[in-house]
C-alpha atoms as a PDB file:
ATOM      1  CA  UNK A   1      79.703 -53.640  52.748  1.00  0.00           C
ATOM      2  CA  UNK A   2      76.842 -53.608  50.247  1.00  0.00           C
ATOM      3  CA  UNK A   3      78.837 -51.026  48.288  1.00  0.00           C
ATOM      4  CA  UNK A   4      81.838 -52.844  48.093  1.00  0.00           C
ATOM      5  CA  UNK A   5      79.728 -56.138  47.001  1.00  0.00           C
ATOM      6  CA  UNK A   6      78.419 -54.167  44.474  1.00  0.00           C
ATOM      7  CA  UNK A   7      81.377 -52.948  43.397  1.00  0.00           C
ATOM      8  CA  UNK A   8      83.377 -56.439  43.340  1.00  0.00           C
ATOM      9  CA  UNK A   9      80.574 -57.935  41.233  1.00  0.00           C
ATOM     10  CA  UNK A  10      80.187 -54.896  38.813  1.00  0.00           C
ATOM     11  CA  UNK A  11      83.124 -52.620  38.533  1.00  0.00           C
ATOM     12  CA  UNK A  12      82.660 -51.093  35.289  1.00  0.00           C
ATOM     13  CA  UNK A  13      79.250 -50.345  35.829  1.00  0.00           C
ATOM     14  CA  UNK A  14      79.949 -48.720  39.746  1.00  0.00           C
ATOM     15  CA  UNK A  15      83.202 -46.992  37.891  1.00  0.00           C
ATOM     16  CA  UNK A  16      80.668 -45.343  35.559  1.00  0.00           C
ATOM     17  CA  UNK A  17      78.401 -44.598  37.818  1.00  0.00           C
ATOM     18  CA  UNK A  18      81.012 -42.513  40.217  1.00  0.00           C
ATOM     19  CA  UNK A  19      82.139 -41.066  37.057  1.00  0.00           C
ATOM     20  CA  UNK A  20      78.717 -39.375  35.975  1.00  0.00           C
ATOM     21  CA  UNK A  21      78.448 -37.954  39.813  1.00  0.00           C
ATOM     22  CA  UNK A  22      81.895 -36.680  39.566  1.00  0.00           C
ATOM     23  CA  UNK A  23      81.085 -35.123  36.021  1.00  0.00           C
ATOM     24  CA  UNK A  24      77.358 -33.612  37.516  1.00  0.00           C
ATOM     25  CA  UNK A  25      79.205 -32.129  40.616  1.00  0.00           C
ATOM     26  CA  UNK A  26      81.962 -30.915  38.301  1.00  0.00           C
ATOM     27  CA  UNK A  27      79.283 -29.319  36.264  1.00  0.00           C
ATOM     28  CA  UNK A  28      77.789 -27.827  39.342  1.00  0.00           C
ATOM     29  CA  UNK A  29      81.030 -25.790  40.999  1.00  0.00           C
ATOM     30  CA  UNK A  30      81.700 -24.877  37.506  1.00  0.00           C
ATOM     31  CA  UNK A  31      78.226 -23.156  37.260  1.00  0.00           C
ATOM     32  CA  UNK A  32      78.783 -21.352  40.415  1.00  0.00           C
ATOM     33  CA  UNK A  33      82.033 -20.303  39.754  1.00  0.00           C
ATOM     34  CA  UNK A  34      80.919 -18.743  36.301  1.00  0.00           C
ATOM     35  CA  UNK A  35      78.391 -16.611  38.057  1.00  0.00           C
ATOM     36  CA  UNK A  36      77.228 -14.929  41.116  1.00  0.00           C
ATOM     37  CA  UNK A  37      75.760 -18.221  42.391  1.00  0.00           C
ATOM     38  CA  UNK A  38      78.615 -18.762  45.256  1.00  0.00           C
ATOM     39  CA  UNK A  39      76.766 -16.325  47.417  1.00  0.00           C
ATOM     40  CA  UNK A  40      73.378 -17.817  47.067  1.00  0.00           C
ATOM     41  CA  UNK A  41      74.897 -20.529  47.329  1.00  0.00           C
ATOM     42  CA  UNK A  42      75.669 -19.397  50.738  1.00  0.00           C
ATOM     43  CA  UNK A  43      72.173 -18.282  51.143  1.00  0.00           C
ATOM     44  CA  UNK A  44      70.501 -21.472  50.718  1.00  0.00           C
ATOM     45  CA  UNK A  45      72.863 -23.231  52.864  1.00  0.00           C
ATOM     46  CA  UNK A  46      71.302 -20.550  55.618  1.00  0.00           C
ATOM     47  CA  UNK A  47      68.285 -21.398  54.928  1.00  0.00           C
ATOM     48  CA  UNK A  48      68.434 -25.354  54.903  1.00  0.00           C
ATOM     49  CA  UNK A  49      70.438 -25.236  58.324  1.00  0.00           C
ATOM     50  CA  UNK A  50      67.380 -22.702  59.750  1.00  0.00           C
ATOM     51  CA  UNK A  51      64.769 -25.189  58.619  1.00  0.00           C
ATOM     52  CA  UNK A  52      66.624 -28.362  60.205  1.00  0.00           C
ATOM     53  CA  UNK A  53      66.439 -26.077  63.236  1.00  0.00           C
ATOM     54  CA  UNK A  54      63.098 -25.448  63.569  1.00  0.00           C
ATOM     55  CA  UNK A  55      61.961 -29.011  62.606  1.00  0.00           C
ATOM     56  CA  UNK A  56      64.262 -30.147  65.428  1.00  0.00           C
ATOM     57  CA  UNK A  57      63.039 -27.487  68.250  1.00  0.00           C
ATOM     58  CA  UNK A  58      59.611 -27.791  66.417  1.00  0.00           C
ATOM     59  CA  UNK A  59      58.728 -24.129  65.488  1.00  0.00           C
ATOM     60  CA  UNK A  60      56.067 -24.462  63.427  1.00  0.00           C
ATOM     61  CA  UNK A  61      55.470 -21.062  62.042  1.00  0.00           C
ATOM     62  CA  UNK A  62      58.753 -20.606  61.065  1.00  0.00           C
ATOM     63  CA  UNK A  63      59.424 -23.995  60.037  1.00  0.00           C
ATOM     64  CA  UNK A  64      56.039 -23.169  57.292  1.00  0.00           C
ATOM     65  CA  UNK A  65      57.569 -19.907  56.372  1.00  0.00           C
ATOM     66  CA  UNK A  66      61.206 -22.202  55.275  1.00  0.00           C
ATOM     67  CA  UNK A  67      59.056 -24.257  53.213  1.00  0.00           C
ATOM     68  CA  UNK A  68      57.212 -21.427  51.424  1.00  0.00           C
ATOM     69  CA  UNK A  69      60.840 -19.786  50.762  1.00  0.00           C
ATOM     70  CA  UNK A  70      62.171 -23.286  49.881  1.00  0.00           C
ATOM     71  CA  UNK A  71      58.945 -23.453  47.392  1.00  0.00           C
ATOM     72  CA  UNK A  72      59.142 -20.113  45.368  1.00  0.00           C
ATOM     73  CA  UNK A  73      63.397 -20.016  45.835  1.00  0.00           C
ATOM     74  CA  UNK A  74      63.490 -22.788  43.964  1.00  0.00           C
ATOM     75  CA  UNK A  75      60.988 -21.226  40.869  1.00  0.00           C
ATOM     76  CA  UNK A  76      62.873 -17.723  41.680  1.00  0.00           C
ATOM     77  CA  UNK A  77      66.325 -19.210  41.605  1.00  0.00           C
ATOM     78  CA  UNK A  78      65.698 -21.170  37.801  1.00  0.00           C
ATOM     79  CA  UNK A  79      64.393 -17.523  36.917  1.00  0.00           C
ATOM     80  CA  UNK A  80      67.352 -15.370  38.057  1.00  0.00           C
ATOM     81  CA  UNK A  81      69.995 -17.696  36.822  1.00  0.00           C
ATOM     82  CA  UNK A  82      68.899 -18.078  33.557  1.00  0.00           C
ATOM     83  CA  UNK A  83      71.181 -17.137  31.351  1.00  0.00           C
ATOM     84  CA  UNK A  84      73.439 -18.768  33.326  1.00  0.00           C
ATOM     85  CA  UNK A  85      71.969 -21.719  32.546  1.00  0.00           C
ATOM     86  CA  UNK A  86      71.528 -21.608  28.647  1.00  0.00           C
ATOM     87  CA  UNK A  87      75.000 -20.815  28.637  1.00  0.00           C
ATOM     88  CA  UNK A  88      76.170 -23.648  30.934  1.00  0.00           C
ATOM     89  CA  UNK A  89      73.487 -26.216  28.616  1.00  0.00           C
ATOM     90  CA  UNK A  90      74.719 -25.334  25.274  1.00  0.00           C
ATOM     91  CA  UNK A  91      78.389 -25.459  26.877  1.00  0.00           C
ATOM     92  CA  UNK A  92      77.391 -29.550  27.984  1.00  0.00           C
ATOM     93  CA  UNK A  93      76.088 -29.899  24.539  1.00  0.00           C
ATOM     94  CA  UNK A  94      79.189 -29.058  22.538  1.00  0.00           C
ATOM     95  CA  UNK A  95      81.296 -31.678  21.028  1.00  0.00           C
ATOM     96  CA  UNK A  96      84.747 -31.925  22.119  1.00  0.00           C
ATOM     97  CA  UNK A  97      85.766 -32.793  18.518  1.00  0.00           C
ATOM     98  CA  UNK A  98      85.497 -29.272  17.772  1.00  0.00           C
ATOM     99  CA  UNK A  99      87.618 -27.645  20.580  1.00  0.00           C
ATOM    100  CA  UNK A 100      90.371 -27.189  17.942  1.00  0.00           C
ATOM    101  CA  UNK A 101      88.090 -25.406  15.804  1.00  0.00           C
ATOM    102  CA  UNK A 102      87.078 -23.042  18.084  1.00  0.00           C
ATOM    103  CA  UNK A 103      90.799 -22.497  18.723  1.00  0.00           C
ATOM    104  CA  UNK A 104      91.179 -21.748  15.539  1.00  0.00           C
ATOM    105  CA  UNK A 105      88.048 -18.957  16.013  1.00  0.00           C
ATOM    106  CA  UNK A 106      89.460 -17.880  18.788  1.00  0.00           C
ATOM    107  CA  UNK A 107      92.790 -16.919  17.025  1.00  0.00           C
ATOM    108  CA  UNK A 108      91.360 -15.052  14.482  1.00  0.00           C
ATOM    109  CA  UNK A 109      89.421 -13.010  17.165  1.00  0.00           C
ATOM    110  CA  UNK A 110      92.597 -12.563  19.070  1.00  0.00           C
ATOM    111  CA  UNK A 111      94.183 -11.135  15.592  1.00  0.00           C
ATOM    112  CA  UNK A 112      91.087  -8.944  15.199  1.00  0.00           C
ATOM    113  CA  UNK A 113      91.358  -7.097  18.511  1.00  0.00           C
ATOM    114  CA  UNK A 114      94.920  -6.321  18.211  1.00  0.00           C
ATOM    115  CA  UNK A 115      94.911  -5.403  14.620  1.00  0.00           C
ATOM    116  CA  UNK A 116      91.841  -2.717  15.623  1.00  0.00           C
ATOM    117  CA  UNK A 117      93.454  -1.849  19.136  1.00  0.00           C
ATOM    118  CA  UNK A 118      96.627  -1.028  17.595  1.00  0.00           C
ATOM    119  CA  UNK A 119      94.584   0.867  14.954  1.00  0.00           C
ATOM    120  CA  UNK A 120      92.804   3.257  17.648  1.00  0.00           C
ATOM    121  CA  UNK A 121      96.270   3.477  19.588  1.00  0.00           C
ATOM    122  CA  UNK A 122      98.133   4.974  16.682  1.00  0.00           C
ATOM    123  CA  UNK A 123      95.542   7.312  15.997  1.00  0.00           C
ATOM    124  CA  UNK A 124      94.934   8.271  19.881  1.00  0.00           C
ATOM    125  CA  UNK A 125      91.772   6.915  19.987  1.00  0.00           C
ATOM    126  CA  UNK A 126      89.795   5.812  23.102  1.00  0.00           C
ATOM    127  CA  UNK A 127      88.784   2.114  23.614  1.00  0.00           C
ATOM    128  CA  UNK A 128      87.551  -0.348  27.045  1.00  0.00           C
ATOM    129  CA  UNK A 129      87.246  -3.892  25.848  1.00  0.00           C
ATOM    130  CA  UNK A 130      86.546  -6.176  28.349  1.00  0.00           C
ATOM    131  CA  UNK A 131      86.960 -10.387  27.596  1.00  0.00           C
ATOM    132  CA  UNK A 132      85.033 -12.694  30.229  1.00  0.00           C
ATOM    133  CA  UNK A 133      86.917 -15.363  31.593  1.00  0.00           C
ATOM    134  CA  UNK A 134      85.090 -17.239  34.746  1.00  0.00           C
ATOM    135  CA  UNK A 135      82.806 -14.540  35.964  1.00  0.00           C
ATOM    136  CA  UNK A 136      80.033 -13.619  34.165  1.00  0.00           C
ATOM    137  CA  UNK A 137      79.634 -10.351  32.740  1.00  0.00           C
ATOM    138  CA  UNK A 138      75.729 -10.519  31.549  1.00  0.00           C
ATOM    139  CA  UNK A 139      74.877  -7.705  34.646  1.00  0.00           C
ATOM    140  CA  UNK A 140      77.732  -5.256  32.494  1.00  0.00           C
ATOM    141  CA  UNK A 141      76.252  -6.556  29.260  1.00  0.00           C
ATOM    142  CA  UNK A 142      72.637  -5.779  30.334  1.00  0.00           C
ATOM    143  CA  UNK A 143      73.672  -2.357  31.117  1.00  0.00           C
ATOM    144  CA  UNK A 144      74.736  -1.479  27.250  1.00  0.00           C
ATOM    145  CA  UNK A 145      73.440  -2.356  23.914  1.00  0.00           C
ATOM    146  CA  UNK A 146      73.293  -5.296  23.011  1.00  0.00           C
ATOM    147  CA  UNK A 147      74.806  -7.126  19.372  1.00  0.00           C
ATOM    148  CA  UNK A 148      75.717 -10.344  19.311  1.00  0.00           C
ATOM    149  CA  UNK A 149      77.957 -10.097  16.990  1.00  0.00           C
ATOM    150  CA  UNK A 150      80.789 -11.475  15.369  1.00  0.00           C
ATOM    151  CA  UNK A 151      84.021  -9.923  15.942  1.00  0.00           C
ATOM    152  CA  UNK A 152      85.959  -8.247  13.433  1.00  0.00           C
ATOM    153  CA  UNK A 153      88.651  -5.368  13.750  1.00  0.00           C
ATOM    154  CA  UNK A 154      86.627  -3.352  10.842  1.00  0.00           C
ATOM    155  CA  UNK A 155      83.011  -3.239  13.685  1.00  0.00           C
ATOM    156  CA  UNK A 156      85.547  -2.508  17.187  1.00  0.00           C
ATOM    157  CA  UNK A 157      87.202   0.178  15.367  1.00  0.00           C
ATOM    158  CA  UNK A 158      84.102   1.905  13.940  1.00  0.00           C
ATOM    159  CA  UNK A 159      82.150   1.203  17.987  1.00  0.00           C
ATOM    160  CA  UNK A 160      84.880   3.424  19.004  1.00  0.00           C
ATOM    161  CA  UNK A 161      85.322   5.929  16.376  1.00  0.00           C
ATOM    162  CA  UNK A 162      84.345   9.561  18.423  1.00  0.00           C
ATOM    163  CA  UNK A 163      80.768  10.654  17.538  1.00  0.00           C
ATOM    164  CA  UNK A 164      79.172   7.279  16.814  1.00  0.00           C
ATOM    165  CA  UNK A 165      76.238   6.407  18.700  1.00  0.00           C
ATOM    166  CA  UNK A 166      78.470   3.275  20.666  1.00  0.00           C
ATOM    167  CA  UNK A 167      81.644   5.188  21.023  1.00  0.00           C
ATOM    168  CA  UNK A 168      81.024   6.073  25.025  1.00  0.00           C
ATOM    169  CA  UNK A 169      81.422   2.725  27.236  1.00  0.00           C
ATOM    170  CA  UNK A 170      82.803  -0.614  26.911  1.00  0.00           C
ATOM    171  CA  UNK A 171      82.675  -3.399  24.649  1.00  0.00           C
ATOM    172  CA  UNK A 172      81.951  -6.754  26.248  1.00  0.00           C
ATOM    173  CA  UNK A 173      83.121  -9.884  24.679  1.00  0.00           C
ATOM    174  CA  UNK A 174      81.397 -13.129  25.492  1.00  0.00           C
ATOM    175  CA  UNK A 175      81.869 -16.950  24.085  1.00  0.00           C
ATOM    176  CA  UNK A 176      83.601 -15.380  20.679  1.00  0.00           C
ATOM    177  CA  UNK A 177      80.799 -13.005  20.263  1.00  0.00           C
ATOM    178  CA  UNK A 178      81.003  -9.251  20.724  1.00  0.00           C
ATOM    179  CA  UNK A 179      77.931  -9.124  23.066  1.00  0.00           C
ATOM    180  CA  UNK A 180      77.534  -5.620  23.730  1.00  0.00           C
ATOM    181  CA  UNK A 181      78.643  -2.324  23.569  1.00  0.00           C
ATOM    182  CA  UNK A 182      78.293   1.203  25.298  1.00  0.00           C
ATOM    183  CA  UNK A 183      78.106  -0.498  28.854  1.00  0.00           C
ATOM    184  CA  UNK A 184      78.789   0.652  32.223  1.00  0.00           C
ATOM    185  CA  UNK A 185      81.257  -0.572  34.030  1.00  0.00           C
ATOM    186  CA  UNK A 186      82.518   0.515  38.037  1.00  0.00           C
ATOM    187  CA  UNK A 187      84.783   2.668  39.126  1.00  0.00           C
ATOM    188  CA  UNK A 188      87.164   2.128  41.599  1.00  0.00           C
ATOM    189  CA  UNK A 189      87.764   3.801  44.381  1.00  0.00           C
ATOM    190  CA  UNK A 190      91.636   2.859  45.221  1.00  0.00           C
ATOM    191  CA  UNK A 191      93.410   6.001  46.024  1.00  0.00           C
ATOM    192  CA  UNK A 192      96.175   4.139  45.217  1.00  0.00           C
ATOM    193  CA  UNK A 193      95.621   4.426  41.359  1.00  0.00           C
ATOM    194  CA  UNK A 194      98.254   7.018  39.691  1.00  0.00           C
ATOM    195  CA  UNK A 195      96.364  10.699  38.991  1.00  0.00           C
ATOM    196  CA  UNK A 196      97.313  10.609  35.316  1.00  0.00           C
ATOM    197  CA  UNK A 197      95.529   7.309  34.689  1.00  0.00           C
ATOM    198  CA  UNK A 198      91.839   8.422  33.159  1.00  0.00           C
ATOM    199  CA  UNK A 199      88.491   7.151  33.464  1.00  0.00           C
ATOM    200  CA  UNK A 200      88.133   4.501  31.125  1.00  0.00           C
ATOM    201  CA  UNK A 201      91.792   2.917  33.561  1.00  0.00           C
ATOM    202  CA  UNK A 202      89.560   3.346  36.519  1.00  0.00           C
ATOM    203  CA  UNK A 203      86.947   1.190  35.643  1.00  0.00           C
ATOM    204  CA  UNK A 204      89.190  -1.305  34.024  1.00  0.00           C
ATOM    205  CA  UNK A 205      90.438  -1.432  37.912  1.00  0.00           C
ATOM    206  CA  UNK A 206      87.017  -1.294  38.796  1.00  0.00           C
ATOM    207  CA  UNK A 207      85.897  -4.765  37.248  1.00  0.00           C
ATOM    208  CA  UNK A 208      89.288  -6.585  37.875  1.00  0.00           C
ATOM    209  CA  UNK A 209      88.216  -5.742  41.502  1.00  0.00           C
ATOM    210  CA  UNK A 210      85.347  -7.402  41.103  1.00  0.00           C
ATOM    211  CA  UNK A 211      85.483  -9.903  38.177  1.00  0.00           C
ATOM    212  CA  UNK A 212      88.249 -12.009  36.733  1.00  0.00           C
ATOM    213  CA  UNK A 213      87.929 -10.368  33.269  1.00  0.00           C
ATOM    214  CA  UNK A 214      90.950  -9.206  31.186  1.00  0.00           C
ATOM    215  CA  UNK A 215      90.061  -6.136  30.449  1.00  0.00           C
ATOM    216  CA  UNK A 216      91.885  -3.912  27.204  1.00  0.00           C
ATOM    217  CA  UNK A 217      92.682  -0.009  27.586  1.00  0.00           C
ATOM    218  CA  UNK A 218      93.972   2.353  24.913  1.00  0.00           C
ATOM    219  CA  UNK A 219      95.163   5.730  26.207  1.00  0.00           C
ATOM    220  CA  UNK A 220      92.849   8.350  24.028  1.00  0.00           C
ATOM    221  CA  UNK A 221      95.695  10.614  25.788  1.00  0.00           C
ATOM    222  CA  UNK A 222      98.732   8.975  25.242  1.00  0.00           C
ATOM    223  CA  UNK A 223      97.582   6.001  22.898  1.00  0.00           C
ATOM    224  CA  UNK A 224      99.322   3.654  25.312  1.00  0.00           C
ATOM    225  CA  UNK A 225      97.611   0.297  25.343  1.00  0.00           C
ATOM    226  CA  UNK A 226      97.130  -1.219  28.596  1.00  0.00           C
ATOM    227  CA  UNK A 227      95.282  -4.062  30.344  1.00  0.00           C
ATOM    228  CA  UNK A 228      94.025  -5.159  33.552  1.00  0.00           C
ATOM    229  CA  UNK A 229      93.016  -8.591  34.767  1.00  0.00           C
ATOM    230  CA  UNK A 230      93.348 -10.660  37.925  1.00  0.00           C
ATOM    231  CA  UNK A 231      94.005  -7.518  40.167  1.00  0.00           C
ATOM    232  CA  UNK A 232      96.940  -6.424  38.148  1.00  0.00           C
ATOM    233  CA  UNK A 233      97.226  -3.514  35.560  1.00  0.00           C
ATOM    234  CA  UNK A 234      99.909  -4.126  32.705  1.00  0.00           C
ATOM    235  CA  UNK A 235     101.000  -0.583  31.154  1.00  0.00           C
ATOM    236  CA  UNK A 236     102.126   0.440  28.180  1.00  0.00           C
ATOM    237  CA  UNK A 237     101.635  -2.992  26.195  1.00  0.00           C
ATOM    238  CA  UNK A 238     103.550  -3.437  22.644  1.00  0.00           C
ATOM    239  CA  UNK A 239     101.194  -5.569  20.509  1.00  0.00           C
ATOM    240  CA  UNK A 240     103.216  -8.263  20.619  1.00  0.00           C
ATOM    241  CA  UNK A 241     102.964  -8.486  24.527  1.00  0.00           C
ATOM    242  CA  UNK A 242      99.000  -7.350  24.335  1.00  0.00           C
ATOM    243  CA  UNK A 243      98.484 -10.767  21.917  1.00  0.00           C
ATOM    244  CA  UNK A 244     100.305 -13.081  24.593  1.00  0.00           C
ATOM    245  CA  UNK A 245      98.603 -12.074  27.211  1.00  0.00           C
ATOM    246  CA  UNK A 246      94.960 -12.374  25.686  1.00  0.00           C
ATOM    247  CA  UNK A 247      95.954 -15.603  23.969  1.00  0.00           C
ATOM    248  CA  UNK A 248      97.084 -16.634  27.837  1.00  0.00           C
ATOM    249  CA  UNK A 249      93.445 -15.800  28.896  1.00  0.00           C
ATOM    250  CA  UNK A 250      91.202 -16.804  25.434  1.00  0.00           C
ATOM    251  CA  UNK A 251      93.256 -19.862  24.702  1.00  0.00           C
ATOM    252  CA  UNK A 252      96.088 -21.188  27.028  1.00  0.00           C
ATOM    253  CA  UNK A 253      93.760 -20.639  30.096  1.00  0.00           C
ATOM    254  CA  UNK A 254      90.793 -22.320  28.793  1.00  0.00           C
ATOM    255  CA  UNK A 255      88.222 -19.327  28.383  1.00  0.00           C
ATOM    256  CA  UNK A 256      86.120 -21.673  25.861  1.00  0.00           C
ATOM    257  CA  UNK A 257      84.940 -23.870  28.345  1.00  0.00           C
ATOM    258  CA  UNK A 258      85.331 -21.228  31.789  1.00  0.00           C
ATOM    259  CA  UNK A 259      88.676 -23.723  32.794  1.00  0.00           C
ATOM    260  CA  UNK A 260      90.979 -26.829  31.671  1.00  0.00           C
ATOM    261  CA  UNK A 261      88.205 -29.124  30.158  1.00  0.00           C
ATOM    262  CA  UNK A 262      87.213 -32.072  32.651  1.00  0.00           C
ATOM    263  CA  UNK A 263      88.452 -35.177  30.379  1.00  0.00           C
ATOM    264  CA  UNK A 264      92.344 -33.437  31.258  1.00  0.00           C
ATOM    265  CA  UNK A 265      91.843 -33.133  34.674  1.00  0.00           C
ATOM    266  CA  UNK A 266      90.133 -36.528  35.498  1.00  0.00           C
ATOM    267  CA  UNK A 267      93.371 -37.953  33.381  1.00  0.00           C
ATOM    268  CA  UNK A 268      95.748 -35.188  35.620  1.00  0.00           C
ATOM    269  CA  UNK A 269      94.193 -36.600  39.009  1.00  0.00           C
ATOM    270  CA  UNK A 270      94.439 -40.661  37.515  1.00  0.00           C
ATOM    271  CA  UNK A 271      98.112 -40.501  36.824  1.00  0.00           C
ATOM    272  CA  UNK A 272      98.460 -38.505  40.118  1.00  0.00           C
ATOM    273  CA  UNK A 273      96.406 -41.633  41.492  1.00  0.00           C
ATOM    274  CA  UNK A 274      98.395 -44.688  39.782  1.00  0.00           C
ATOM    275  CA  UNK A 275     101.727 -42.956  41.069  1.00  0.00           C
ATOM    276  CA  UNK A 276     100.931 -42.899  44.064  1.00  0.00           C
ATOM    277  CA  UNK A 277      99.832 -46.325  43.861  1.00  0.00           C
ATOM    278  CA  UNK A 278     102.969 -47.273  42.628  1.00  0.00           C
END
């Protein structure tokens, strides 16, 4: 009842205030979603429903040991997640003003890859670029060299030029930055995958097993361009076809911000809401 007093007396400030929770929780499943957090996540749920145990059947020992791991997780979990964390910070801290500028970034990227993937194809040239959507990519990213750089068809097309230091690996692309290149990525081990389809398709089918990257292939056999991303692999792409389905993932699916930005789904779930009131 005190609630509801509160909020007949002060709506707009209660409406605000459920607003900002909604927005911090929002926040929060985004974070996890972005990153390998869902199964610590799962981890620390463990852990809080062992220590609520043992403070109920009153084992002490064990109970001290839950608040030692509750102590240092906390230090160990700010430590691990890191990255992560800058990245979801300087996300919050970007004006919304500029989301059609970074559109317009983002389309000039998109032009860049294609106009250097179609490059390599024509000349049968090997290539493994892999665009992060949701999941993160950083452990990939650690695993190669890192650059930072900006992306440009003239820098992916020398990377994978045969005999350059980079050549050997993918190229990982991160918030409109070529992050890294040379890196490791796994292999998979469906038998189900077609004989004639190389390495650099296997670990393509490798990381869509694992991450929800979209994830570029060019044939250094065949010069067929290819792609793989949400479990499925999409042969023997024209250019045309290659730039719809990257602008699909960079731009139509929201890969700025991870997903649809949360001032368009708050107004999807309010006209949902006034409908039904209706």
């Amino acid at each position: 009842m005190d609630f509801l007093t509160q909020l007949m007396s002060h709506p707009v400030l209660i409406t605000v205030d459920i607003l900002i929770v909604t927005y911090i929780i929002y926040i929060l499943i985004n974070f996890a979603r972005q990153s390998q957090a869902v199964s610590v996540l799962k981890g620390v749920v463990s852990i809080v429903g062992i220590k609520i145990i043992s403070q109920t059947v009153q084992l002490y020992a064990l109970n001290w040991i839950i608040d030692q791991v509750i102590n240092w997780g906390v230090i160990a979990m700010l430590i691990i997640f890191q990255p992560e964390i800058r990245r979801s910070l300087e996300k919050l801290g970007q004006n919304p003003l500029f989301n059609s500028k970074k559109d317009d970034i983002a389309q000039d990227n998109i032009e860049a890859m294609v106009e250097a993937i179609t490059y390599l194809a024509k000349r049968y040239i090997g290539a493994l670029i892999c665009i992060e959507y949701k999941s993160s990519l950083n452990a990939y990213a650690n695993t190669g060299v890192p650059l930072n750089a900006k992306i440009s068809s003239q820098l992916l097309i020398n990377i994978f030029t045969p005999n350059t230091p980079l050549h050997d690996g993918a190229v990982i692309i991160q918030d409109n930055q070529l992050a890294a290149a040379s890196c490791v990525l796994p292999l998979s081990e469906n038998t189900a995958i077609p004989q004639e389809l190389g390495t650099r398709h296997r670990a393509a089918i490798g990381l869509s097993e694992l991450t929800d990257a979209l994830t570029i292939i060019v044939s250094e056999e065949t010069g067929h361009i290819s792609a793989t991303h949400h479990h499925e692999l999409h042969r023997q792409l024209t250019p045309e076809e290659l730039t719809q389905l990257i602008r699909q993932v960079v731009i139509d699916d929201g890969m700025q911000t991870g997903q649809q930005p949360f001032k368009e789904r708050l107004k999807t779930v309010l006209v949902k809401f006034g409908g039904r009131k209706k």
